[in-house]
Protein backbone atom coordinates (compact mmCIF):
# COMPACT_ATOMS: atom_id res chain seq x y z
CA UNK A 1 92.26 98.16 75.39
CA UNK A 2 93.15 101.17 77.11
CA UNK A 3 96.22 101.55 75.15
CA UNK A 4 93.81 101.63 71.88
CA UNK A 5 91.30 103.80 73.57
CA UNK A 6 92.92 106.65 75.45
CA UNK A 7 92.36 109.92 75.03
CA UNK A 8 94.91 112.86 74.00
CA UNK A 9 95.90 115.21 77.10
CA UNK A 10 94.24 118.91 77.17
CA UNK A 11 96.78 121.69 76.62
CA UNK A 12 99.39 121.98 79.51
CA UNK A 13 99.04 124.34 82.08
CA UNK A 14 102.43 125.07 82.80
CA UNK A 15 104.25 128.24 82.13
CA UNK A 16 106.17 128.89 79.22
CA UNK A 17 109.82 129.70 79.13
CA UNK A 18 112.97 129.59 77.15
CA UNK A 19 114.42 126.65 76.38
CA UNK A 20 117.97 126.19 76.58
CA UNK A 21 120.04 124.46 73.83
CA UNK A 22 123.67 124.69 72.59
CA UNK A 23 125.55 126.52 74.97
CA UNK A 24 122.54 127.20 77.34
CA UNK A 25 121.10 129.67 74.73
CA UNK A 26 117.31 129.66 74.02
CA UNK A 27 115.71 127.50 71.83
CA UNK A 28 113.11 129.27 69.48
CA UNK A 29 110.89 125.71 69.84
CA UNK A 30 109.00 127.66 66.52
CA UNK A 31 111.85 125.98 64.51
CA UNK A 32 110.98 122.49 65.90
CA UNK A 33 107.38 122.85 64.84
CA UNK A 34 105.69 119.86 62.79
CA UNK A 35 106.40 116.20 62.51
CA UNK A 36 110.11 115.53 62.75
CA UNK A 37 111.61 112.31 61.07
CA UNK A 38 113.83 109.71 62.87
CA UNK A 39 117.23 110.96 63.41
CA UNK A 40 119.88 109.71 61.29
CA UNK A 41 122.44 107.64 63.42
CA UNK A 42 125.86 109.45 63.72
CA UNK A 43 129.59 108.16 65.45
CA UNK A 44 130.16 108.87 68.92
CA UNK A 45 133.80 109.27 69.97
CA UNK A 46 135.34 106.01 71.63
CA UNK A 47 138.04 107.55 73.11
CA UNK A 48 136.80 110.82 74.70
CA UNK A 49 136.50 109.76 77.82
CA UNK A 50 139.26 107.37 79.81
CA UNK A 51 136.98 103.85 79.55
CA UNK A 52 139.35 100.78 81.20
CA UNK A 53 138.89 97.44 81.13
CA UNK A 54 136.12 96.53 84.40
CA UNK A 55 134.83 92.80 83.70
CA UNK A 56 136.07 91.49 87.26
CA UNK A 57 134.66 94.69 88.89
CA UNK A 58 131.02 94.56 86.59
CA UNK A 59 130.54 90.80 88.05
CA UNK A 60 131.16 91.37 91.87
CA UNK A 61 128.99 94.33 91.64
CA UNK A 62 126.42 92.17 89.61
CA UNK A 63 126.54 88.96 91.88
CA UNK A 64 124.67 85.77 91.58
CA UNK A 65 122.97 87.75 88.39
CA UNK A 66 125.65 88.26 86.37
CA UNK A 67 124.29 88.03 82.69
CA UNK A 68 125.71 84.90 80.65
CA UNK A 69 127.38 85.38 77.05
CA UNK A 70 130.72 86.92 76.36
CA UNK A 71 129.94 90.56 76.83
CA UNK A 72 132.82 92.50 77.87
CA UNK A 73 132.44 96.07 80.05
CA UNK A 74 134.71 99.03 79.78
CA UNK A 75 134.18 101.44 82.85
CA UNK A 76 134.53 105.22 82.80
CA UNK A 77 134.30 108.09 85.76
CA UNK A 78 132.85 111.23 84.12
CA UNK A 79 132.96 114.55 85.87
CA UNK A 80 129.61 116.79 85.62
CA UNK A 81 128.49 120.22 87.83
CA UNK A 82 126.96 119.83 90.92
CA UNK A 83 124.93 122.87 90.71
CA UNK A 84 123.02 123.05 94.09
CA UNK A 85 119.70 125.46 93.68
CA UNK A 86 121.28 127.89 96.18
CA UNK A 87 124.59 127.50 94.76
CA UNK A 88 124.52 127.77 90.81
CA UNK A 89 127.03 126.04 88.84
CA UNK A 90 128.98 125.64 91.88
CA UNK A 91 131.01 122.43 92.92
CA UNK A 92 131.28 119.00 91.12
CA UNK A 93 130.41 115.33 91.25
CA UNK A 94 131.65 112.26 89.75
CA UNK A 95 129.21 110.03 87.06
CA UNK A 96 130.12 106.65 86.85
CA UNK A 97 129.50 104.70 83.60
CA UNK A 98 129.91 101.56 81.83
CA UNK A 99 129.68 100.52 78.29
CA UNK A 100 129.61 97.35 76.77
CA UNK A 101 128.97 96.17 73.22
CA UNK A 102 130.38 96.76 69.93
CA UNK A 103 128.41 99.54 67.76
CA UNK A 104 129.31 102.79 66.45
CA UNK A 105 126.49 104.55 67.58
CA UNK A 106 126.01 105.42 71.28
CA UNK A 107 122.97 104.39 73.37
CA UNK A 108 122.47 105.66 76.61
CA UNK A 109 120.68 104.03 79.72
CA UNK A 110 118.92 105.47 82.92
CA UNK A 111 117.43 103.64 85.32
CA UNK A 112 114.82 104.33 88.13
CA UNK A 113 117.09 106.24 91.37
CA UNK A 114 115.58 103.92 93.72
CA UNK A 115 116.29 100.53 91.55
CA UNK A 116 119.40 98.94 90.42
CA UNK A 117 122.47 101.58 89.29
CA UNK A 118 121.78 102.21 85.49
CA UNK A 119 125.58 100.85 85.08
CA UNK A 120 124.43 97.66 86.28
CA UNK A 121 120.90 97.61 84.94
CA UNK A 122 122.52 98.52 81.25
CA UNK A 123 124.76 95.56 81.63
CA UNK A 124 121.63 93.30 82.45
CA UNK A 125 119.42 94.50 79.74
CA UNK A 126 122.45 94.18 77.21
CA UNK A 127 122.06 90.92 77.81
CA UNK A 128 118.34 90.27 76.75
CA UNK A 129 118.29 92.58 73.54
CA UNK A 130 119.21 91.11 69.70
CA UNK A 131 122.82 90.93 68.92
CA UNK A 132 122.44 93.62 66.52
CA UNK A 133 121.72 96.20 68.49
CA UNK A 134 125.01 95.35 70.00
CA UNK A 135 126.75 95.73 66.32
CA UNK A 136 124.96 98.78 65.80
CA UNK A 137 125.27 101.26 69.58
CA UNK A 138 127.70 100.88 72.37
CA UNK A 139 125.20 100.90 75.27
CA UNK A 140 126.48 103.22 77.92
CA UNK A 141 124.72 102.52 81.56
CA UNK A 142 125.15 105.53 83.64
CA UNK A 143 125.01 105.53 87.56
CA UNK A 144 122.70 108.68 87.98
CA UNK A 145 124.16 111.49 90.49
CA UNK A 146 123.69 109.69 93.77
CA UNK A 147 123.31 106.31 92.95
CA UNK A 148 125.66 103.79 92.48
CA UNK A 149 129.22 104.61 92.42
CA UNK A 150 128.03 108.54 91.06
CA UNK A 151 128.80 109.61 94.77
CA UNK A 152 126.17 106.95 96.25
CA UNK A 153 124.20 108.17 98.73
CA UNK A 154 124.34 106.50 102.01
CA UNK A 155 123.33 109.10 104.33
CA UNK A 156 120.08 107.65 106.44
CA UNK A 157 121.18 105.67 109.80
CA UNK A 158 121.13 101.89 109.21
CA UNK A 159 118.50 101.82 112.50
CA UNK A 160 116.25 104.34 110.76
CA UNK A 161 116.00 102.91 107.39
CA UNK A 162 114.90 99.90 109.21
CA UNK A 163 112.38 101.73 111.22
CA UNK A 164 111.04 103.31 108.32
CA UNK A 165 111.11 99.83 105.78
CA UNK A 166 109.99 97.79 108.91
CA UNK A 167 106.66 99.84 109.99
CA UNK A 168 103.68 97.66 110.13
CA UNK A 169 101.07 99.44 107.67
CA UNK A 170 98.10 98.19 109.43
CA UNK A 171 98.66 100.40 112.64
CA UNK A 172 96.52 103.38 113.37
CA UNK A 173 99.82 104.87 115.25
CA UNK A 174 102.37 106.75 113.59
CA UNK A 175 103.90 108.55 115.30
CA UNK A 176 107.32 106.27 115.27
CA UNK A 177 106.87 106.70 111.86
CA UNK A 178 107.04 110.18 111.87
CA UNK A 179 109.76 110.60 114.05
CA UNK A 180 111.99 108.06 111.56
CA UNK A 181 111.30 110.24 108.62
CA UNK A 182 112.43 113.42 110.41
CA UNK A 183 115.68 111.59 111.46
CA UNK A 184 116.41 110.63 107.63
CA UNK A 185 115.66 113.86 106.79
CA UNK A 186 117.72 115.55 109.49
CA UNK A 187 120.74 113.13 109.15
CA UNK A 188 120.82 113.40 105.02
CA UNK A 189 120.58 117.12 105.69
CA UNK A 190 123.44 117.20 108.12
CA UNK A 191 125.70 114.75 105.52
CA UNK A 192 124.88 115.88 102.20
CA UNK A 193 124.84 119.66 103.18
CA UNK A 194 124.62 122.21 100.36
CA UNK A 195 124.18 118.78 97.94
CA UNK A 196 121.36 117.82 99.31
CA UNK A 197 119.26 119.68 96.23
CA UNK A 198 121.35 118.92 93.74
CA UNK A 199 120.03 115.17 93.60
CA UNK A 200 117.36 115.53 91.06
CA UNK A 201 115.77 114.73 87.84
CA UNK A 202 116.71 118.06 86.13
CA UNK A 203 119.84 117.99 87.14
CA UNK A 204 120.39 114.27 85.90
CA UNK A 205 119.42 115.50 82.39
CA UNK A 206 122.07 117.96 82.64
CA UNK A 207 124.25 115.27 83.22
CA UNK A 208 122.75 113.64 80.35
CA UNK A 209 123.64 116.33 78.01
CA UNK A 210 127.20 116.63 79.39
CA UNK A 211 127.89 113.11 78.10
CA UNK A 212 126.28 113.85 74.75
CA UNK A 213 129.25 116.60 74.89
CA UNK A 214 132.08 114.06 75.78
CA UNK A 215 131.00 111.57 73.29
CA UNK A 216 130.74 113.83 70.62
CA UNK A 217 127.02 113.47 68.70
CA UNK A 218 124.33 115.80 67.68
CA UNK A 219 121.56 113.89 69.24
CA UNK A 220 121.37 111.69 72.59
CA UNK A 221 119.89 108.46 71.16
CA UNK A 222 118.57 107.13 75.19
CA UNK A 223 116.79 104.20 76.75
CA UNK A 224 115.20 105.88 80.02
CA UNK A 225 113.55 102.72 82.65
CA UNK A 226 110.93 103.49 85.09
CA UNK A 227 111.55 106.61 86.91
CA UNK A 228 114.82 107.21 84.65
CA UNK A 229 111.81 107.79 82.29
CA UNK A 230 111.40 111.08 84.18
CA UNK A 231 115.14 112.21 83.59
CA UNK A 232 114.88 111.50 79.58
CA UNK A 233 111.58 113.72 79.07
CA UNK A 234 113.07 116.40 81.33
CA UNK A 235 116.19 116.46 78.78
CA UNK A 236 113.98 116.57 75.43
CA UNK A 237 111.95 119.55 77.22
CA UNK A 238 115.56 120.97 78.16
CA UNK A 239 116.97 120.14 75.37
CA UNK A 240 115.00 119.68 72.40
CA UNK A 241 116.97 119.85 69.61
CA UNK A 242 119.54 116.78 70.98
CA UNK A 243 116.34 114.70 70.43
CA UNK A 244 118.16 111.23 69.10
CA UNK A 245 116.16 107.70 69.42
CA UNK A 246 114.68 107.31 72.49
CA UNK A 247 112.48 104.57 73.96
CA UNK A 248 110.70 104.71 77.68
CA UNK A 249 109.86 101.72 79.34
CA UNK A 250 107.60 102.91 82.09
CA UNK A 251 106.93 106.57 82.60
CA UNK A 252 105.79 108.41 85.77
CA UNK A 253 102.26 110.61 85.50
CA UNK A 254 103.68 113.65 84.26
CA UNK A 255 99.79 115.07 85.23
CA UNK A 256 99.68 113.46 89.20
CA UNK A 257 100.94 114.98 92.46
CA UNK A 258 102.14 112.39 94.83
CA UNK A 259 99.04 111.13 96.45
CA UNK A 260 97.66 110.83 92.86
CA UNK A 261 101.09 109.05 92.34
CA UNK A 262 101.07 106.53 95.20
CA UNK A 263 97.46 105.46 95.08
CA UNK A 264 97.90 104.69 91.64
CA UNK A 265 100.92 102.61 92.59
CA UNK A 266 98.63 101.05 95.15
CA UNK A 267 96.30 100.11 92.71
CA UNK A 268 98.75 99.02 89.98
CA UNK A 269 100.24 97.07 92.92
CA UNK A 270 96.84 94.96 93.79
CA UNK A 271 96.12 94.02 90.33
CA UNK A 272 99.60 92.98 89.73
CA UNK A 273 99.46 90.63 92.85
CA UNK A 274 96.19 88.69 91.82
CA UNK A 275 98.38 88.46 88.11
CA UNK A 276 100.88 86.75 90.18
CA UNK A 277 98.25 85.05 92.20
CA UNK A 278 96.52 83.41 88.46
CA UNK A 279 100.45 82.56 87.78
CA UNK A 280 100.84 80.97 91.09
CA UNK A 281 97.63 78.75 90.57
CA UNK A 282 98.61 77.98 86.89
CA UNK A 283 102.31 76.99 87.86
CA UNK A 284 101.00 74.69 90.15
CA UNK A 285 103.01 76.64 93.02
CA UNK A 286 103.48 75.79 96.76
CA UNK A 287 101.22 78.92 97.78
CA UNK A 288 97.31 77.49 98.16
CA UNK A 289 95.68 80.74 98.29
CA UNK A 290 98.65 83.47 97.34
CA UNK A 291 96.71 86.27 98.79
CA UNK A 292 95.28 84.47 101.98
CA UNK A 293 98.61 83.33 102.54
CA UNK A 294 100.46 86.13 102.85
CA UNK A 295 97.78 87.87 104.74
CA UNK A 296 98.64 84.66 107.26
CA UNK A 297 102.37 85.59 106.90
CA UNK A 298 102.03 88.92 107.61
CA UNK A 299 99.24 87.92 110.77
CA UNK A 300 102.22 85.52 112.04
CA UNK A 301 104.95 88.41 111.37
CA UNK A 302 103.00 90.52 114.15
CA UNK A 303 103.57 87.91 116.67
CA UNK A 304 107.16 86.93 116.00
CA UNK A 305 109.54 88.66 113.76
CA UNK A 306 112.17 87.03 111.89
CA UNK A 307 115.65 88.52 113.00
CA UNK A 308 117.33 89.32 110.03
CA UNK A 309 121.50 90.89 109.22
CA UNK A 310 120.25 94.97 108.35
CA UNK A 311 116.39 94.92 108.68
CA UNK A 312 113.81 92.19 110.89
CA UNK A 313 111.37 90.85 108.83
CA UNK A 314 108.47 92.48 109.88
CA UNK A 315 104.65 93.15 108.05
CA UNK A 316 106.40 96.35 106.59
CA UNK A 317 109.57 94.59 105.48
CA UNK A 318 107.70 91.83 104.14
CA UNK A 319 105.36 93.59 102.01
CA UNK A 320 108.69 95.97 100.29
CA UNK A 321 110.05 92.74 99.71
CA UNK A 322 106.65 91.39 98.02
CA UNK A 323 106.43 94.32 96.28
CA UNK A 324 110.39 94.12 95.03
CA UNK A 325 109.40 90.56 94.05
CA UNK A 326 105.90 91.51 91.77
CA UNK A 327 107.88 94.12 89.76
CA UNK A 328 110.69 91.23 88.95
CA UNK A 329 108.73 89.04 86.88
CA UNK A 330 111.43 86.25 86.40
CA UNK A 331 111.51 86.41 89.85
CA UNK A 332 108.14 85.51 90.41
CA UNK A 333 108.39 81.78 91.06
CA UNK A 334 111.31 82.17 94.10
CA UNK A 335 108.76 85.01 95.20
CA UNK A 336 106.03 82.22 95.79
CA UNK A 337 108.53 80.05 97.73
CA UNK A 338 109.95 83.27 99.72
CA UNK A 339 106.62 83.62 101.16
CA UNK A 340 105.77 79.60 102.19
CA UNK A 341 109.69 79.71 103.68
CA UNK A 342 108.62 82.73 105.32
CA UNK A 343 105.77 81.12 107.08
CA UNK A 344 107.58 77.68 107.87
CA UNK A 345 110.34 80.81 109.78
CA UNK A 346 112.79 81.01 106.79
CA UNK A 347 113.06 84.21 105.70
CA UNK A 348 116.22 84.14 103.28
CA UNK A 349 113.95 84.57 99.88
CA UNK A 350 112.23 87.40 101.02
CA UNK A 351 115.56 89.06 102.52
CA UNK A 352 117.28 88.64 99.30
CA UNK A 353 114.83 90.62 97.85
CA UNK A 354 114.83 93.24 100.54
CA UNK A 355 119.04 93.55 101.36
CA UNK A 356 119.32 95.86 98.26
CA UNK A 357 117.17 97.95 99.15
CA UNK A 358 118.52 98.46 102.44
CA UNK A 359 122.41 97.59 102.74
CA UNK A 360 125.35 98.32 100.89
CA UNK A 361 126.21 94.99 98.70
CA UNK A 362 128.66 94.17 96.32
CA UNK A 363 130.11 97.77 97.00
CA UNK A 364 126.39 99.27 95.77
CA UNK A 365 124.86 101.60 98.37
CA UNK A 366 121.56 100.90 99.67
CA UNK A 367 118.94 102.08 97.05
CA UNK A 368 116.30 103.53 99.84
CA UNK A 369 118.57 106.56 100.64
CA UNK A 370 118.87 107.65 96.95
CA UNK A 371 115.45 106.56 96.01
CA UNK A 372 114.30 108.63 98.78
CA UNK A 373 116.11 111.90 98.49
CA UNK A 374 115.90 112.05 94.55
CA UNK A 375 112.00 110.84 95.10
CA UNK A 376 111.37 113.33 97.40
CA UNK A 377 113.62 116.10 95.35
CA UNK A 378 111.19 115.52 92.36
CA UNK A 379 108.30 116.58 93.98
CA UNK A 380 107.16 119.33 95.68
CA UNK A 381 104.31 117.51 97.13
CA UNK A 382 104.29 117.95 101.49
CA UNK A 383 101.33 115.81 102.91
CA UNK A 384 100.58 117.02 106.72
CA UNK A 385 100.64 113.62 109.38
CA UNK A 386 97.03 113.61 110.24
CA UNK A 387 95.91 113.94 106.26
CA UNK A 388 98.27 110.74 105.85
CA UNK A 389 96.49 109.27 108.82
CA UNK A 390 93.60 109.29 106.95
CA UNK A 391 94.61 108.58 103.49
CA UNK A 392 96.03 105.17 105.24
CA UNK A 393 92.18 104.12 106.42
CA UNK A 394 90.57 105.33 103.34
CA UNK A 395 93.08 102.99 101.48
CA UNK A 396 93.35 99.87 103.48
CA UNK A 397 89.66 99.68 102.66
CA UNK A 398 90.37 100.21 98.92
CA UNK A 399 93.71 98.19 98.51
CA UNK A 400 93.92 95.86 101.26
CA UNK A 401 97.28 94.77 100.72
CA UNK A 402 99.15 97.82 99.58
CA UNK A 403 96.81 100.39 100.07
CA UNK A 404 98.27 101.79 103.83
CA UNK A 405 102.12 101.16 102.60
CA UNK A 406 101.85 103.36 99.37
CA UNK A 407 100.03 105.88 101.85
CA UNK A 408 102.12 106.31 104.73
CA UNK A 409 105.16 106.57 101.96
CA UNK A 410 103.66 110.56 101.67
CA UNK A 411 105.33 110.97 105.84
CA UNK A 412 108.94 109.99 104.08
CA UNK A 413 109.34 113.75 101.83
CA UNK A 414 107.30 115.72 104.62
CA UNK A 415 110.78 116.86 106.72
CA UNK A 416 112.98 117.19 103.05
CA UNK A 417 112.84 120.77 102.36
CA UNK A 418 110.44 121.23 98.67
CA UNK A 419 112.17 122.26 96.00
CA UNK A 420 112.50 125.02 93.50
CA UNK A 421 109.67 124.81 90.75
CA UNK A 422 111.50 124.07 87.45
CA UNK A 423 109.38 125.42 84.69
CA UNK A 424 109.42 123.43 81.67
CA UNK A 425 107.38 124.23 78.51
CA UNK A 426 105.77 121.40 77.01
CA UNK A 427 107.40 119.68 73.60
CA UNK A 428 105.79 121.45 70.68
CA UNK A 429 107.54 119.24 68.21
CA UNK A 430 109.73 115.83 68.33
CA UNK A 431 111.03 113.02 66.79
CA UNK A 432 109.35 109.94 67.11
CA UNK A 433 109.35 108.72 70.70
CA UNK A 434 108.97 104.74 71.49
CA UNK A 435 106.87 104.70 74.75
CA UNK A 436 106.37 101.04 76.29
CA UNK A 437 103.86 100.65 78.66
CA UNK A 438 103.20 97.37 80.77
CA UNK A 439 99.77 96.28 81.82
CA UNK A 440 99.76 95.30 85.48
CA UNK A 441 103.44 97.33 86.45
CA UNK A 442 103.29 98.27 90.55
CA UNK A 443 106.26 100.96 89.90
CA UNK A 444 105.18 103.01 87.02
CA UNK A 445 101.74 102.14 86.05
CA UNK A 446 100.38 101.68 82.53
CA UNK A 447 98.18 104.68 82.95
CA UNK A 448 100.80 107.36 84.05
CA UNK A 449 102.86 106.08 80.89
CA UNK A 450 100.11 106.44 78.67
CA UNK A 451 99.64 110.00 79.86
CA UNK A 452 103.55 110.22 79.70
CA UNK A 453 103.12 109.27 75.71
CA UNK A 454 99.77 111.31 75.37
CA UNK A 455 102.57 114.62 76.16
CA UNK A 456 105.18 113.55 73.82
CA UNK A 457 104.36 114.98 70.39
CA UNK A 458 104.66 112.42 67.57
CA UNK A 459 104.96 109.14 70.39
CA UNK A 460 104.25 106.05 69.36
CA UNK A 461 102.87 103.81 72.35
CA UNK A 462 102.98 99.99 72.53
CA UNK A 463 101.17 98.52 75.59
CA UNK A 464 102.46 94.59 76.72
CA UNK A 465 99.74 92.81 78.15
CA UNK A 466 102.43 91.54 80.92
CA UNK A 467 102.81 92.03 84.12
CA UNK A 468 106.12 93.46 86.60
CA UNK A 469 108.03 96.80 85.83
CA UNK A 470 108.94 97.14 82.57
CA UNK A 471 108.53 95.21 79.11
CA UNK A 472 111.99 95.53 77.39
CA UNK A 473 113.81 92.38 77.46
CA UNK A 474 110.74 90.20 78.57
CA UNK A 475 107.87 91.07 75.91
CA UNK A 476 109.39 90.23 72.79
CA UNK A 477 106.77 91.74 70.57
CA UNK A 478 107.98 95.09 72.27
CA UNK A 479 111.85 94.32 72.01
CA UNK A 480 111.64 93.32 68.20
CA UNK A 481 109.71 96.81 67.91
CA UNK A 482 111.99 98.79 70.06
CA UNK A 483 114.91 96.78 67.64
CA UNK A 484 113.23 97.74 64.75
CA UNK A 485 112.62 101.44 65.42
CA UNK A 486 116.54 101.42 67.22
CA UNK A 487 117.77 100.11 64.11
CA UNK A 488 116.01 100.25 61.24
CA UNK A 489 114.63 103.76 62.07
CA UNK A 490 110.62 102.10 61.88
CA UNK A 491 108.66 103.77 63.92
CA UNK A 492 105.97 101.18 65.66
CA UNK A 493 101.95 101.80 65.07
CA UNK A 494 100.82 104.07 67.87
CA UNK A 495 98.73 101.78 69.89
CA UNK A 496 100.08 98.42 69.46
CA UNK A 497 99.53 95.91 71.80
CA UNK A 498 101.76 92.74 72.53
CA UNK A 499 100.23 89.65 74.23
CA UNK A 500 100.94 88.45 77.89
């Protein structure tokens, strides 16, 4: 009901500046004023960029998960400007990208920095949308700058990620903790050098609009996921006459600092356990009590680790790889037999959800290092150690599961140098905007995307009644929608709501 119910957000607060358009020169956003129709679709140009043949490649980077069907993946290396805040314009970096399906439109993906590479992510969700949104757009995954095969980052020691993906939450101490984050800090400092800046969300929208160049179109027509979200509403700020179709599916709280952030991940994180807990129960599964359980798991965890390849299995490790688990929502049944293996001393579920996130597989880096630097690039929030310290006990008694693992996540960014404040004016005008939000989502919760959607003039917001990060693909009210609006150019009622 909150979807039906919310109110519109007060007048931003940010400063106003020039927007840049074609050719960096300012925008008069005056012209963009009123209700704007959906864009017309338009060609893009299949050859203006060197795509090759990369099935073989696609599936060892994909693994066990490759998607089934007879989609075939072209691959394609473009090259964008690095632009480093202290170095303007300066240097360059490689985007990797993939595209796959037959259209004549093109549809761009972005994915969260910290999740799967959007190449691979693209391919996946190509795979659960109607066959005529293949006819109709190519869908182009892009690896965003320092994920993936876009210069991957790989830059914190394999014995501090663990440290800082293994610390047990419930401790009062944290100082280890502390020291970990200023190693990852110092050591992607020391290998990134003069990059280290240029990993951001405003950047990535560049990067965005540098493809729209190459492939030739008016308008970016984009699908942004989770925290790619973030990177597509930076562009139509940046950018805001390349406005094409574009659907979110999950948005960051454009109106939260990072505590604000966190605890409502914390929150969003506890209410989609006890979803997964009424699943459990329902399904029948092997867990008895899900959340008394893994309370016992973690209890046992304390006592005697489970040794594992890249990271032990610790209280810490165990409740990333819960958390990986909730926002997978196929996933959910092997999550409830990860955590009774777990207990009977087999921990190969819950590592398979972890190893991503922490070792380089199938020629992916691990995801923590760019999830962390981009994370803490997008933010110039800096939370002093003893604040943390208490943030930690005020939220173990709010959240008890989560509550101290979102917290002490604010002692990762405190060593990463804060960036330079962006100003962005806020969209006056826009064309319809598809905003999907998910009811019990532990990565970008449904409140931060309906404030997302509140900002975006002219959104239309459809809330699934699911649970696990994101809605596209698994709520098929929303995909028919998102089809419909991709398509057939019909925008969706603002405030529709699609059933568990």
């Amino acid at each position: 009901m909150s979807v039906l119910t919310a109110c519109s957000a007060g007048p931003s607060t940010r400063p106003v500046i020039a927007v840049r358009g074609e050719e960096n020169q300012p925008v008069d956003q005056s012209a963009l004023a009123g209700p704007q129709p959906v864009p017309p679709l338009s060609e893009y140009r299949k050859d203006s960029l060197a795509w090759s043949a990369c099935n073989e490649q696609m599936k060892d980077r994909l693994g066990d998960g490759v998607p089934q069907g007879d989609l075939t993946y072209e691959c394609s290396r473009m090259t964008a400007v690095l632009d480093p805040p202290g170095r303007p314009g300066r240097g360059t970096i490689g985007i990797a990208l993939m595209r796959v399906g037959t259209g004549k439109s093109a549809l761009v993906v972005v994915n969260d920095p910290g999740g799967e590479p959007g190449t691979m992510k693209a391919a996946r969700l190509a795979a659960t949308l109607p066959k005529d949104v293949l006819s109709t757009y190519t869908i182009i995954g892009v690896d965003r700058r320092g994920t993936g095969r876009s210069d991957g980052m790989s830059c914190v020691p394999q014995t501090t990620r663990a440290q800082l993906v293994e610390h047990d939450p419930a401790e009062t101490e944290q100082s280890n903790l502390v020291v970990a984050a200023g190693e990852a800090s110092q050591e992607c400092v020391l290998d990134l050098e003069g990059r280290l800046t240029a990993f951001d969300s405003w950047r990535a929208a560049a990067d965005l609009e540098r493809l729209r160049d190459y492939l030739g179109v008016d308008r970016l027509n984009a699908i942004g996921l989770g925290e790619g979200s973030r990177v597509i509403t930076t562009y139509a700020q940046r950018y805001p006459a390349r406005i094409g179709r574009i659907v979110l599916d999950g948005a960051p709280d454009p109106a939260l600092d990072q505590v604000g952030v966190l605890e409502s991940r914390a929150t969003a994180a506890e209410a989609t356990f006890e979803a997964f807990a009424r699943d459990c129960k329902l399904r029948g599964c092997a867990l008895a009590n899900p959340r008394e359980d893994v309370q016992a798991l973690l209890q046992q965890l304390r006592t005697t680790r489970i040794r594992g390849d890249y990271v032990d299995l610790t209280p810490g490790s165990a409740l990333n790889a819960i958390l990986a688990g909730l926002a997978d929502r196929p996933r959910w049944p092997a999550l409830a037999d990860a955590v009774v293996k777990a207990r009977a001393g087999d921990g190969a579920g819950l590592f398979a959800l972890i190893d991503p996130l922490v070792n380089d597989l199938d020629e992916n880096p691990p995801r923590f290092d760019a999830g962390l630097v981009i994370g803490c690039n997008d933010t110039a929030t800096r939370i002093p150690p003893d604040r943390v310290k208490a943030l930690s006990a005020d939220w173990r008694g709010k959240y008890a599961m989560f509550g101290a693992l979102f917290a002490r996540r604010l002692l990762h960014c405190n060593p990463f140098p804060p960036p330079k404040d962006e100003k962005l004016d806020a969209l006056k005008s826009a064309p319809p905007i598809v905003v999907l939000s998910t009811a019990n989502d532990p990565s970008t919760p449904a409140p931060g995307t309906e404030h997302t959607a509140q900002r975006l003039p002219g959104s239309a917001l459809i809330g699934w009644q699911g649970s696990g990060h994101g809605a596209l693909g698994l709520s098929g009210c929303a995909t028919t929608a998102v089809r419909d609006y991709l398509i057939d150019a019909k925008v969706p009622s603002n405030g529709t709501v699609c059933p568990p």
